[in-house]
PDB file of N, CA and C in Angstrom:
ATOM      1  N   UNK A   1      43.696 -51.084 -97.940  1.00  0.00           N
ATOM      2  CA  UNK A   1      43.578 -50.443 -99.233  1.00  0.00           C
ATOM      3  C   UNK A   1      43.464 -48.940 -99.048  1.00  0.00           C
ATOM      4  N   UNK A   2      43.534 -48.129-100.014  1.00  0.00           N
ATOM      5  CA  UNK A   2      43.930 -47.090 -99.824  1.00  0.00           C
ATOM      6  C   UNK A   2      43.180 -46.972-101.262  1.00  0.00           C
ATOM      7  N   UNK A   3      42.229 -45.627-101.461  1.00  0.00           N
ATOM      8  CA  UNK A   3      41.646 -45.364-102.689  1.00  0.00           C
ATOM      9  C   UNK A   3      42.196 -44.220-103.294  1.00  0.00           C
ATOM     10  N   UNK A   4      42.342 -44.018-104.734  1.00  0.00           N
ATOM     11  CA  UNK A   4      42.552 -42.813-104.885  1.00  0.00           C
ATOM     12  C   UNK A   4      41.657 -41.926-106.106  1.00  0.00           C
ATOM     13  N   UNK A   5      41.480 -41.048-105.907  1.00  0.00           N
ATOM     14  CA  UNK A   5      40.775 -39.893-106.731  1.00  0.00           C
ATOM     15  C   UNK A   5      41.881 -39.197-108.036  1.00  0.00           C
ATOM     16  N   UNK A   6      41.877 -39.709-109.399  1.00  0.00           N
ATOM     17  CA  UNK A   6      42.780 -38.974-110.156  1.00  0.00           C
ATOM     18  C   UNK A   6      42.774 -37.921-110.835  1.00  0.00           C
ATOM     19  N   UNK A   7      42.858 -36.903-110.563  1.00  0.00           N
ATOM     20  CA  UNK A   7      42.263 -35.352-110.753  1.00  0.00           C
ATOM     21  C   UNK A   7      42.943 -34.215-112.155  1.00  0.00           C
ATOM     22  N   UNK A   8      42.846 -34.262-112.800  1.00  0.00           N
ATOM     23  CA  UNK A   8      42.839 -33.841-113.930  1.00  0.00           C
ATOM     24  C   UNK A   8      43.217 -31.774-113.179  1.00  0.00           C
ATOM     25  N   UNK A   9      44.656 -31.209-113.266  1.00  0.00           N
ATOM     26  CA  UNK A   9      45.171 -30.149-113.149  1.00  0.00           C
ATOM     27  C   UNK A   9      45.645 -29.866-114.506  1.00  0.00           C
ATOM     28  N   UNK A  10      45.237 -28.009-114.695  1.00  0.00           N
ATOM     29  CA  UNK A  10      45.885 -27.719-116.111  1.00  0.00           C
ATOM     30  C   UNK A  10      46.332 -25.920-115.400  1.00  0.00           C
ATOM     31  N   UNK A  11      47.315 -25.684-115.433  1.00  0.00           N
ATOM     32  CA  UNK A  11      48.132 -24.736-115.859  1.00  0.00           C
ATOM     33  C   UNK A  11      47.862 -23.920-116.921  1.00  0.00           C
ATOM     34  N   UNK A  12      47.814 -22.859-116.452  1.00  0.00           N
ATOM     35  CA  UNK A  12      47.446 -21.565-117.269  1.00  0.00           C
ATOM     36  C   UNK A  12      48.644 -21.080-118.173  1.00  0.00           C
ATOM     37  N   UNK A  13      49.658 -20.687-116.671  1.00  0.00           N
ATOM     38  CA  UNK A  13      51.047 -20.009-117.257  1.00  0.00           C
ATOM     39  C   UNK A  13      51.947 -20.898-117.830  1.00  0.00           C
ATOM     40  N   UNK A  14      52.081 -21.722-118.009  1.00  0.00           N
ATOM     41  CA  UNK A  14      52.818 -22.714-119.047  1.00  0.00           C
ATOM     42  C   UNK A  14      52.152 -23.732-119.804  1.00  0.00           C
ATOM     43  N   UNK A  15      50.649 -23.726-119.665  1.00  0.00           N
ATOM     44  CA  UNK A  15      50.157 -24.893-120.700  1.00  0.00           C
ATOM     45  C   UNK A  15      50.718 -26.320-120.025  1.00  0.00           C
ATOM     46  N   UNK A  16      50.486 -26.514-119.363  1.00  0.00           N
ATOM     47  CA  UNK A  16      50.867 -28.045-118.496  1.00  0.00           C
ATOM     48  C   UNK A  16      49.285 -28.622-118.136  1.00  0.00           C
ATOM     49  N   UNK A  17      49.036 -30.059-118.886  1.00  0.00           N
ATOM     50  CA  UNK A  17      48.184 -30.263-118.209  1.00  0.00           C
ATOM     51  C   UNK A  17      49.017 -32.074-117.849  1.00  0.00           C
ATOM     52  N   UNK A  18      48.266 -31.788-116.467  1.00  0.00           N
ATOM     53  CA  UNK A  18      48.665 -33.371-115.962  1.00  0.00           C
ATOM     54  C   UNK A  18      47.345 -33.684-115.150  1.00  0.00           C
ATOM     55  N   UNK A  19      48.055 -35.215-114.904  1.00  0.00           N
ATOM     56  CA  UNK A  19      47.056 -36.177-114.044  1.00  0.00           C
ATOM     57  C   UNK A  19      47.818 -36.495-113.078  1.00  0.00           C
ATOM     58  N   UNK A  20      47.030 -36.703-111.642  1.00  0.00           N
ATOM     59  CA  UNK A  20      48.101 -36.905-110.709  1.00  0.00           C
ATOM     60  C   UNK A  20      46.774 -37.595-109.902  1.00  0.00           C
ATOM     61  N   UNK A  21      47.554 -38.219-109.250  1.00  0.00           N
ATOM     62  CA  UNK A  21      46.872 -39.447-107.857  1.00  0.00           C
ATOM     63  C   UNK A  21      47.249 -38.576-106.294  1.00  0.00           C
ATOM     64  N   UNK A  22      45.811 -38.722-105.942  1.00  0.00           N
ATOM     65  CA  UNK A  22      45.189 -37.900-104.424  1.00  0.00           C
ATOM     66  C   UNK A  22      44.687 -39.271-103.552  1.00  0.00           C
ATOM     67  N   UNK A  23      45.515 -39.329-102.589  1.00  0.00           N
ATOM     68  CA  UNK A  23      45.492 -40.658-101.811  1.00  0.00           C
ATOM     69  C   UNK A  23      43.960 -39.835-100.783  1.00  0.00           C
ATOM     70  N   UNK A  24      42.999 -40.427-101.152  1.00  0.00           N
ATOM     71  CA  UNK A  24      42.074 -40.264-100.005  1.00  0.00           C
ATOM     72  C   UNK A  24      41.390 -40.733 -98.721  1.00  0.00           C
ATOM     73  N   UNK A  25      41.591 -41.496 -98.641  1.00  0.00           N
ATOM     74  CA  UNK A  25      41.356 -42.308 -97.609  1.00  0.00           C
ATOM     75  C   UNK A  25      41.772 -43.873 -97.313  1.00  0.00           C
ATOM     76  N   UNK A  26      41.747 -44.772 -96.680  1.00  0.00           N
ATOM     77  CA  UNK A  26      41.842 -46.133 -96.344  1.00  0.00           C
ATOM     78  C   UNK A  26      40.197 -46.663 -96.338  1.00  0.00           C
ATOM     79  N   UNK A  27      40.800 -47.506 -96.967  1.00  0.00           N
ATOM     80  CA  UNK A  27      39.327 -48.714 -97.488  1.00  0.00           C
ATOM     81  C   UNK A  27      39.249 -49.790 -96.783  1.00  0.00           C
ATOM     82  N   UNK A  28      38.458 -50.207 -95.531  1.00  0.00           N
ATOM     83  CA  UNK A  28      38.161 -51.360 -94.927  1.00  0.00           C
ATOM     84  C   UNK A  28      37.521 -52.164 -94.999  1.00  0.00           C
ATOM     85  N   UNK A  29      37.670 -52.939 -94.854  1.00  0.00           N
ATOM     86  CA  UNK A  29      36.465 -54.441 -95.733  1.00  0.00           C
ATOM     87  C   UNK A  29      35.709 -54.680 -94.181  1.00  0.00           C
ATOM     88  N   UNK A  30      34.760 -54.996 -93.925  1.00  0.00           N
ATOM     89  CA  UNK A  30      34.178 -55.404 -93.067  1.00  0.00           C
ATOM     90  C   UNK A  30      33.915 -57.232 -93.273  1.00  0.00           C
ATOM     91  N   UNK A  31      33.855 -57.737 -92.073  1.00  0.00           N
ATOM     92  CA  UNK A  31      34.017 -59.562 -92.513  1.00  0.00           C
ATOM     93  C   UNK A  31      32.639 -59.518 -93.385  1.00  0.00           C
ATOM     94  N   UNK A  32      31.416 -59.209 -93.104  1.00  0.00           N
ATOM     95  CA  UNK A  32      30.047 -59.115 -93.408  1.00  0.00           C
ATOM     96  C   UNK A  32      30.429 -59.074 -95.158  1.00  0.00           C
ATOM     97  N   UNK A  33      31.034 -57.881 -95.466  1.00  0.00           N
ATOM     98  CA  UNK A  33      31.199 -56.963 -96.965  1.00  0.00           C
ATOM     99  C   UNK A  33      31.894 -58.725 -97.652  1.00  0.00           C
ATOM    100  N   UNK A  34      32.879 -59.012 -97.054  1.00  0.00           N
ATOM    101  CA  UNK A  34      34.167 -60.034 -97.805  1.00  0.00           C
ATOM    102  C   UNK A  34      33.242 -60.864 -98.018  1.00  0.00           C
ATOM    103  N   UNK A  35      32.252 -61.353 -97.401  1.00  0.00           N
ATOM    104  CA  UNK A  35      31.216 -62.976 -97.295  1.00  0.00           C
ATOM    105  C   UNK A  35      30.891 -62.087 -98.820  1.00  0.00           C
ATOM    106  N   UNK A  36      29.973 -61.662 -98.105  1.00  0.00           N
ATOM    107  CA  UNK A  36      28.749 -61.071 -99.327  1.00  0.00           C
ATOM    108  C   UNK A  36      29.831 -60.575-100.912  1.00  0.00           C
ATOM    109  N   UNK A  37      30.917 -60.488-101.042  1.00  0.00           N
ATOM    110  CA  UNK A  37      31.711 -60.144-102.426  1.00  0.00           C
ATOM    111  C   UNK A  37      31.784 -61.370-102.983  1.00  0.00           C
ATOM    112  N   UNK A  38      32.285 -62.465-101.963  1.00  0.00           N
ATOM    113  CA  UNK A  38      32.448 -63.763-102.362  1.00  0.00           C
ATOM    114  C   UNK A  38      31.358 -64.602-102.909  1.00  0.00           C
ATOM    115  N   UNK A  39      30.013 -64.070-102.379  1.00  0.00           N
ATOM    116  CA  UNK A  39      28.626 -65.174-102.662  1.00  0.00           C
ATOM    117  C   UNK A  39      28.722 -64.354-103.717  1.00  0.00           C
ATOM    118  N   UNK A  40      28.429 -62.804-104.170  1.00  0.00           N
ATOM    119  CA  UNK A  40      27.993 -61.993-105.250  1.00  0.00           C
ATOM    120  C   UNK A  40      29.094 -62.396-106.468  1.00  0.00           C
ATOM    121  N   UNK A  41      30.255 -62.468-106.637  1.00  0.00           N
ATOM    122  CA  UNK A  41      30.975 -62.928-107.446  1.00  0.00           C
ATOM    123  C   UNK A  41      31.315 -60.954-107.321  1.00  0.00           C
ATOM    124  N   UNK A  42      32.018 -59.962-106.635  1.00  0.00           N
ATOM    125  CA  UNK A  42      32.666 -58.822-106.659  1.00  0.00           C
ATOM    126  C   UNK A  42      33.835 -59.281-105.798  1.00  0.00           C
ATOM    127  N   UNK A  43      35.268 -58.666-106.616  1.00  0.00           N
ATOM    128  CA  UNK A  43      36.409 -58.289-106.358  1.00  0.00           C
ATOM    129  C   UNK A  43      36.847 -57.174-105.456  1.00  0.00           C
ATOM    130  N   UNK A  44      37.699 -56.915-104.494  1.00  0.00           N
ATOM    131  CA  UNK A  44      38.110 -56.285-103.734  1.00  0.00           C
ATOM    132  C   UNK A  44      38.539 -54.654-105.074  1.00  0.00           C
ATOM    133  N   UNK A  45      38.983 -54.952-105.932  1.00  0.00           N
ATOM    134  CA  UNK A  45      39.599 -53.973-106.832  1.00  0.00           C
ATOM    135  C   UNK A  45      38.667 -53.972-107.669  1.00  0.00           C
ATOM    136  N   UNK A  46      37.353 -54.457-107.797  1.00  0.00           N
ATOM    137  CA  UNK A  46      35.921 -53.522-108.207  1.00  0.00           C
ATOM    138  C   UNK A  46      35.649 -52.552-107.499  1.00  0.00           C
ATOM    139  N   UNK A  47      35.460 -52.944-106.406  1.00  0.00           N
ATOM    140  CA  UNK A  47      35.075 -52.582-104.727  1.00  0.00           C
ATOM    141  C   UNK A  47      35.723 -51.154-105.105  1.00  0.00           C
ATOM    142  N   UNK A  48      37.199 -50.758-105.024  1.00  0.00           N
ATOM    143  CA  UNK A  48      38.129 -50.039-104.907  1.00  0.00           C
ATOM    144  C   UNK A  48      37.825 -49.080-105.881  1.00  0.00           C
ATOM    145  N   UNK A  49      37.597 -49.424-106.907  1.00  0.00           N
ATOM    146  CA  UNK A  49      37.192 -49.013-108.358  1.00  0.00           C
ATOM    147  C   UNK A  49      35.920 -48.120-108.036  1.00  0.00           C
ATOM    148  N   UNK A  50      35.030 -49.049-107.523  1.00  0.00           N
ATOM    149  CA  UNK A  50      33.308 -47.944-107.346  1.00  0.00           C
ATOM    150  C   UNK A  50      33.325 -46.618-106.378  1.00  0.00           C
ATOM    151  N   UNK A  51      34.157 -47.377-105.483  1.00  0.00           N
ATOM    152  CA  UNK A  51      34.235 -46.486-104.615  1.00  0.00           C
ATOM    153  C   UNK A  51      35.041 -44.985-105.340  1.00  0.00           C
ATOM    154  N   UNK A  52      35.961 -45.382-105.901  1.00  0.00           N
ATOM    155  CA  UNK A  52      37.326 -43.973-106.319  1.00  0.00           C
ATOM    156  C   UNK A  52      36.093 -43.428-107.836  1.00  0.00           C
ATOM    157  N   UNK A  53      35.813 -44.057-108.487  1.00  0.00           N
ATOM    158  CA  UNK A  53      34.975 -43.308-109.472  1.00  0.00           C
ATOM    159  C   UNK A  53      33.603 -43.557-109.820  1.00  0.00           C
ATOM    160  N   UNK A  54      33.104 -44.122-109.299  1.00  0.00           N
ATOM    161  CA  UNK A  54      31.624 -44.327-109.171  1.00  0.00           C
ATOM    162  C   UNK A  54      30.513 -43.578-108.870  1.00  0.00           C
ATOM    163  N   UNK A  55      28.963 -43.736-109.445  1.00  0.00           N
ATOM    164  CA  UNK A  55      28.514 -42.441-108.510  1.00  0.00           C
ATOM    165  C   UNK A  55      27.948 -42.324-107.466  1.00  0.00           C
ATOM    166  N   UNK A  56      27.858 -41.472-106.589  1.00  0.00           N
ATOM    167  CA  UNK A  56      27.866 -41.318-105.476  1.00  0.00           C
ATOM    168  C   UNK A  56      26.259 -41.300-105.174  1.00  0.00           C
ATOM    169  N   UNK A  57      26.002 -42.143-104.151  1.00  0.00           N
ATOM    170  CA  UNK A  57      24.365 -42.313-103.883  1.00  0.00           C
ATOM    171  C   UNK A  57      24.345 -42.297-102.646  1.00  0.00           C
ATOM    172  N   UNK A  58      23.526 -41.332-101.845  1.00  0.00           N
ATOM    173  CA  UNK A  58      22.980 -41.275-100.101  1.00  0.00           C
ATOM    174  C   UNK A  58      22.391 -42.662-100.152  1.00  0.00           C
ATOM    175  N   UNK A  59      22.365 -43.331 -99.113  1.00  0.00           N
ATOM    176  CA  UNK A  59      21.674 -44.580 -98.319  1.00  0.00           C
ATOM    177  C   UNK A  59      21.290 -44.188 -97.152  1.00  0.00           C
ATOM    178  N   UNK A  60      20.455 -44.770 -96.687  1.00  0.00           N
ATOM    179  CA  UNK A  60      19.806 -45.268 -95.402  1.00  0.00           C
ATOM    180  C   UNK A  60      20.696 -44.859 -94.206  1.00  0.00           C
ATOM    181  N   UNK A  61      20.566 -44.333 -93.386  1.00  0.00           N
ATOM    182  CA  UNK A  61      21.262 -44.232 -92.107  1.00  0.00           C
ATOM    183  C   UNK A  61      22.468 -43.498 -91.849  1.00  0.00           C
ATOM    184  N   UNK A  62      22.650 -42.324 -93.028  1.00  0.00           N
ATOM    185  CA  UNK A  62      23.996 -41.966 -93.569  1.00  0.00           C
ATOM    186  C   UNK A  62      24.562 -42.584 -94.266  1.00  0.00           C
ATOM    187  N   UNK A  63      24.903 -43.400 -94.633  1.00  0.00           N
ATOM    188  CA  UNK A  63      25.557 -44.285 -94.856  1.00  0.00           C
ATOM    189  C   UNK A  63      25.752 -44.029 -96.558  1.00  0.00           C
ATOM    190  N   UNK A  64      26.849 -44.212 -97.639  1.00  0.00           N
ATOM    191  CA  UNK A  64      26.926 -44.022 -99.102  1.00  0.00           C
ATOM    192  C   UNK A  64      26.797 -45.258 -99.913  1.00  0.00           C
ATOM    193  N   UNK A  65      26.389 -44.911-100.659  1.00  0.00           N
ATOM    194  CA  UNK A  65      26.683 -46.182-101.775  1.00  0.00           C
ATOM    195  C   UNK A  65      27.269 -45.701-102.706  1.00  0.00           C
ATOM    196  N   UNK A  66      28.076 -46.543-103.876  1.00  0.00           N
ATOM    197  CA  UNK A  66      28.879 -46.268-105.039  1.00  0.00           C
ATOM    198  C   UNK A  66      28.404 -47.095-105.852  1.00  0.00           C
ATOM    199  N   UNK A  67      28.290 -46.775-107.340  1.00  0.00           N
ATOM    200  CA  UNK A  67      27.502 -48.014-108.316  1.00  0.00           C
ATOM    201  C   UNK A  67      28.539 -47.494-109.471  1.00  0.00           C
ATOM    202  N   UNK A  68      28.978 -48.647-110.007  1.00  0.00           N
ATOM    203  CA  UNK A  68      29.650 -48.568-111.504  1.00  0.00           C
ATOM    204  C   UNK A  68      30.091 -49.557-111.795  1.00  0.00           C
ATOM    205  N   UNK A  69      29.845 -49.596-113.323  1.00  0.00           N
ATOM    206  CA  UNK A  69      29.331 -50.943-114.235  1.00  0.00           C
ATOM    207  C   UNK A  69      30.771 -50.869-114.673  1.00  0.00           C
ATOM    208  N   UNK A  70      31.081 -52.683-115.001  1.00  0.00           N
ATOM    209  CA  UNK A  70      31.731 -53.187-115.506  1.00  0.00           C
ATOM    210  C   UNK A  70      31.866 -53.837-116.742  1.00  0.00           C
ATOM    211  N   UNK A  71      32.292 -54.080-117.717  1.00  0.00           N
ATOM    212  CA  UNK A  71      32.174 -54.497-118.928  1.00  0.00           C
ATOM    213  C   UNK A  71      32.599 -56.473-118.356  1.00  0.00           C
ATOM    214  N   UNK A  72      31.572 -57.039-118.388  1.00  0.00           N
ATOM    215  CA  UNK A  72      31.869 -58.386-117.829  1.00  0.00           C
ATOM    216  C   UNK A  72      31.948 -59.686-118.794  1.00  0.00           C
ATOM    217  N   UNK A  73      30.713 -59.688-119.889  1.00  0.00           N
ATOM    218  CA  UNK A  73      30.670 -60.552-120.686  1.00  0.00           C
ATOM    219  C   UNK A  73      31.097 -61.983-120.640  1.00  0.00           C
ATOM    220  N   UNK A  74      31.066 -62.550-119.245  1.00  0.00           N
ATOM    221  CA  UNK A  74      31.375 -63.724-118.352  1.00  0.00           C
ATOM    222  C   UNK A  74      29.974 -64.632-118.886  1.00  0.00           C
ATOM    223  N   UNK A  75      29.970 -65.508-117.657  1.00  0.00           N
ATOM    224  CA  UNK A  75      28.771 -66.570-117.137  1.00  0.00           C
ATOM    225  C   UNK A  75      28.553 -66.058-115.754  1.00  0.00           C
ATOM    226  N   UNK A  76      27.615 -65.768-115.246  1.00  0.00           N
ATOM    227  CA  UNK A  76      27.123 -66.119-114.008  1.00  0.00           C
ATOM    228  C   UNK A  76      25.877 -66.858-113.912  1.00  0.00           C
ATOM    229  N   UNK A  77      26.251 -67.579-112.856  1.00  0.00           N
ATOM    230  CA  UNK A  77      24.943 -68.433-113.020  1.00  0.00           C
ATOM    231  C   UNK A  77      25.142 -69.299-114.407  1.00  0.00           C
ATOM    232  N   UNK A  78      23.872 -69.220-114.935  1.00  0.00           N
ATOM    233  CA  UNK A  78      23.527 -70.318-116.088  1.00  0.00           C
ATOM    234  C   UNK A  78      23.340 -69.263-117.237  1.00  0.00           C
ATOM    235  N   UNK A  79      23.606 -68.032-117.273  1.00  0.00           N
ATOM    236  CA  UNK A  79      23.918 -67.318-118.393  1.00  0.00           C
ATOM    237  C   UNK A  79      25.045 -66.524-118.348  1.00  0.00           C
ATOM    238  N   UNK A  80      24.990 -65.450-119.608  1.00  0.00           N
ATOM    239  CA  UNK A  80      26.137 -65.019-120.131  1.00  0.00           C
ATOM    240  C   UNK A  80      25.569 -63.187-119.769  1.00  0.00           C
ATOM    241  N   UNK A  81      26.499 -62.913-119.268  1.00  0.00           N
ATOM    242  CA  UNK A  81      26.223 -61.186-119.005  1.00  0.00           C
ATOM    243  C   UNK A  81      27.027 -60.134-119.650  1.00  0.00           C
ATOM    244  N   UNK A  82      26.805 -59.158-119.985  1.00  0.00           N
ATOM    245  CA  UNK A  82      27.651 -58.383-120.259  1.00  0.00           C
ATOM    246  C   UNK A  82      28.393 -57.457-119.710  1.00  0.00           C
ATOM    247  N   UNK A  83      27.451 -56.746-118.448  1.00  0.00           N
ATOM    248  CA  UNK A  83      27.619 -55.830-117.788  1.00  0.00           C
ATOM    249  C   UNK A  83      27.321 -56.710-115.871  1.00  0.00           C
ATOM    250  N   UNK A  84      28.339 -56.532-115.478  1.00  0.00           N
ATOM    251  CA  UNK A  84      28.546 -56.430-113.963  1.00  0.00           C
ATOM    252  C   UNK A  84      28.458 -54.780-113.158  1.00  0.00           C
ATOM    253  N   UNK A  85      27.340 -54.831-112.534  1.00  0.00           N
ATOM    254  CA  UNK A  85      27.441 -53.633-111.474  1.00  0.00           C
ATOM    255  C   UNK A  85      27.580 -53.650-110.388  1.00  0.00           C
ATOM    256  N   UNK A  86      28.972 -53.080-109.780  1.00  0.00           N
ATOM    257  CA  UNK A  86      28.997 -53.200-108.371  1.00  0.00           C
ATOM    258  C   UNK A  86      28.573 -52.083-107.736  1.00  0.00           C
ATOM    259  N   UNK A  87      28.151 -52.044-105.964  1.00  0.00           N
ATOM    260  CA  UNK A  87      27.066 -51.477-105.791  1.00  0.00           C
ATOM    261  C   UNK A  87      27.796 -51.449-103.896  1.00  0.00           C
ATOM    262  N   UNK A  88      29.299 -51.072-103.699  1.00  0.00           N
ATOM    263  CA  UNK A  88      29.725 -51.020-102.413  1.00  0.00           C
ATOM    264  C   UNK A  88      28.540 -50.228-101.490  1.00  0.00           C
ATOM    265  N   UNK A  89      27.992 -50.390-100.195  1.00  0.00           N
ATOM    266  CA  UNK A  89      27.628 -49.343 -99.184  1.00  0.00           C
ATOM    267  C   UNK A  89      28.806 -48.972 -98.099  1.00  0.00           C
ATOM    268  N   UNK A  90      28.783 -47.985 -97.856  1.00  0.00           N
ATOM    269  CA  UNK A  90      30.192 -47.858 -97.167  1.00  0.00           C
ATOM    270  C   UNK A  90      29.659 -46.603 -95.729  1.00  0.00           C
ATOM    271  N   UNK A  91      30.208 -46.826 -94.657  1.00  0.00           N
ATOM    272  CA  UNK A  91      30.724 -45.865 -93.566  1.00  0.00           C
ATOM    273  C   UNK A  91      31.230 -44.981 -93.802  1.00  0.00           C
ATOM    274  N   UNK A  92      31.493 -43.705 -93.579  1.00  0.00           N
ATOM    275  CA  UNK A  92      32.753 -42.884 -93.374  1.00  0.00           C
ATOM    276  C   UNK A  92      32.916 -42.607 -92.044  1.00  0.00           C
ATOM    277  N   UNK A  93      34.246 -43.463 -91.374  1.00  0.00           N
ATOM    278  CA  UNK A  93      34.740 -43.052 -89.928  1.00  0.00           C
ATOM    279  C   UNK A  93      35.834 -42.367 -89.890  1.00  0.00           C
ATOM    280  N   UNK A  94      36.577 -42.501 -89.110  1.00  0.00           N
ATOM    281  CA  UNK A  94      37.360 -41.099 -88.625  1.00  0.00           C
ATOM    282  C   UNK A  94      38.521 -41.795 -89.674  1.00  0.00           C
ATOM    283  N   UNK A  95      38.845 -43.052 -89.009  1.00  0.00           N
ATOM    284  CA  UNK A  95      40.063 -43.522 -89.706  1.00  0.00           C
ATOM    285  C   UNK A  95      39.759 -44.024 -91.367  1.00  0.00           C
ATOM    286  N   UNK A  96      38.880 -43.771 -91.716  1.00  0.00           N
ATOM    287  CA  UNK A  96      38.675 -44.280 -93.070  1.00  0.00           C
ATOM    288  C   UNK A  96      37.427 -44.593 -93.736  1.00  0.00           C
ATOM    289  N   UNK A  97      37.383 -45.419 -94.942  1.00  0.00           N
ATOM    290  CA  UNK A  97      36.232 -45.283 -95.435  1.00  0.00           C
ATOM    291  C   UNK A  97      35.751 -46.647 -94.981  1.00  0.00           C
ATOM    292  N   UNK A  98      34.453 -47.626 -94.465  1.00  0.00           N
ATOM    293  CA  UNK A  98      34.062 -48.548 -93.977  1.00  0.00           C
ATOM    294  C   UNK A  98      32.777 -49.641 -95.024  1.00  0.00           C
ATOM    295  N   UNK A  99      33.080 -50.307 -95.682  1.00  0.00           N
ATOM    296  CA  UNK A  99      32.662 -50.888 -96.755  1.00  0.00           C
ATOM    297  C   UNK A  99      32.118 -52.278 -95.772  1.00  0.00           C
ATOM    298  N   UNK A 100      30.507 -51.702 -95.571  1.00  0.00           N
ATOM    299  CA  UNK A 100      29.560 -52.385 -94.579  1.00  0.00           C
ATOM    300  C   UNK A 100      28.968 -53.623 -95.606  1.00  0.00           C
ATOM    301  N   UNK A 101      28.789 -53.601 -97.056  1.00  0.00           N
ATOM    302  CA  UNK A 101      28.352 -54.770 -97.476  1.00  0.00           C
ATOM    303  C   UNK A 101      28.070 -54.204 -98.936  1.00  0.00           C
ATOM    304  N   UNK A 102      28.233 -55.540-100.068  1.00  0.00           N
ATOM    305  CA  UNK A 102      28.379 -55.194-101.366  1.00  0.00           C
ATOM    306  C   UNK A 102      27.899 -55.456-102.687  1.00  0.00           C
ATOM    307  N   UNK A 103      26.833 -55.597-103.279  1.00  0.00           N
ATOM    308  CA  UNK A 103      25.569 -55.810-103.796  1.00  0.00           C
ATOM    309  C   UNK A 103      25.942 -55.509-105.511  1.00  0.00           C
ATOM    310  N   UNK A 104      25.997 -56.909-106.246  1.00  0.00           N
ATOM    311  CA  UNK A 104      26.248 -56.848-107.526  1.00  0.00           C
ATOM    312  C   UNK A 104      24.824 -57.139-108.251  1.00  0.00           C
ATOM    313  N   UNK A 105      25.064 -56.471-109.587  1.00  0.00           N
ATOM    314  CA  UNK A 105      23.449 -57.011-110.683  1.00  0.00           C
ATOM    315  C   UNK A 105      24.000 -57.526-111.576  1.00  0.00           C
ATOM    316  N   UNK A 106      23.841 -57.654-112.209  1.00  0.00           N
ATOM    317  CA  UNK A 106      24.396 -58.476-113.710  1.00  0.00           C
ATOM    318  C   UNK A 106      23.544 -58.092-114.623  1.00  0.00           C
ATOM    319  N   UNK A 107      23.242 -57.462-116.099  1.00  0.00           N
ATOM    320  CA  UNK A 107      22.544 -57.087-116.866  1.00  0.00           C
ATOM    321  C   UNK A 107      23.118 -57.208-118.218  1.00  0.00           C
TER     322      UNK A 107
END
């Protein structure tokens, strides 16, 4: 995976405003992260999602976290939720970004 940042450019001398996609890095799942998405009930393209616009939180050991809510209004479990928050912790290594394990709430 490959995340991207969509950055909002506006032009002075002609009044142009656009949106354009900034490929930033490669997104690696760690086996640990895939278990833990699968027990939590989070998607790889939540995952992708928190990470590219989510906000940005220091963790433990260096290490980042990303948190941003989803409009869910599902079942989990034995009730009905509205809001899903995913909650990636991630690496940054040389070759990319490293998504060490992935922690949903439901509210």
């Amino acid at each position: 995976f490959f995340h991207t940042r969509w950055c909002y450019c506006s032009c002075l001398d002609n009044h142009a405003r656009i949106w354009f996609a900034k490929i930033v890095k490669p997104i690696v799942f760690s086996r640990h992260a895939k278990q833990q998405m699968l027990e939590r009930g989070a998607s790889e393209e939540e995952v992708v999602e928190a990470i590219a616009s989510g906000e940005r939180i220091p963790a433990r050991q260096g290490r980042v976290a990303y948190r941003r809510n989803f409009q869910y209004h599902r079942r989990w479990g034995r009730k009905v939720y509205p809001i899903k928050q995913v909650m990636p912790i991630t690496r940054e290594e040389k070759g990319g970004t490293v998504v060490i394990t992935v922690y949903t709430f439901y509210f």
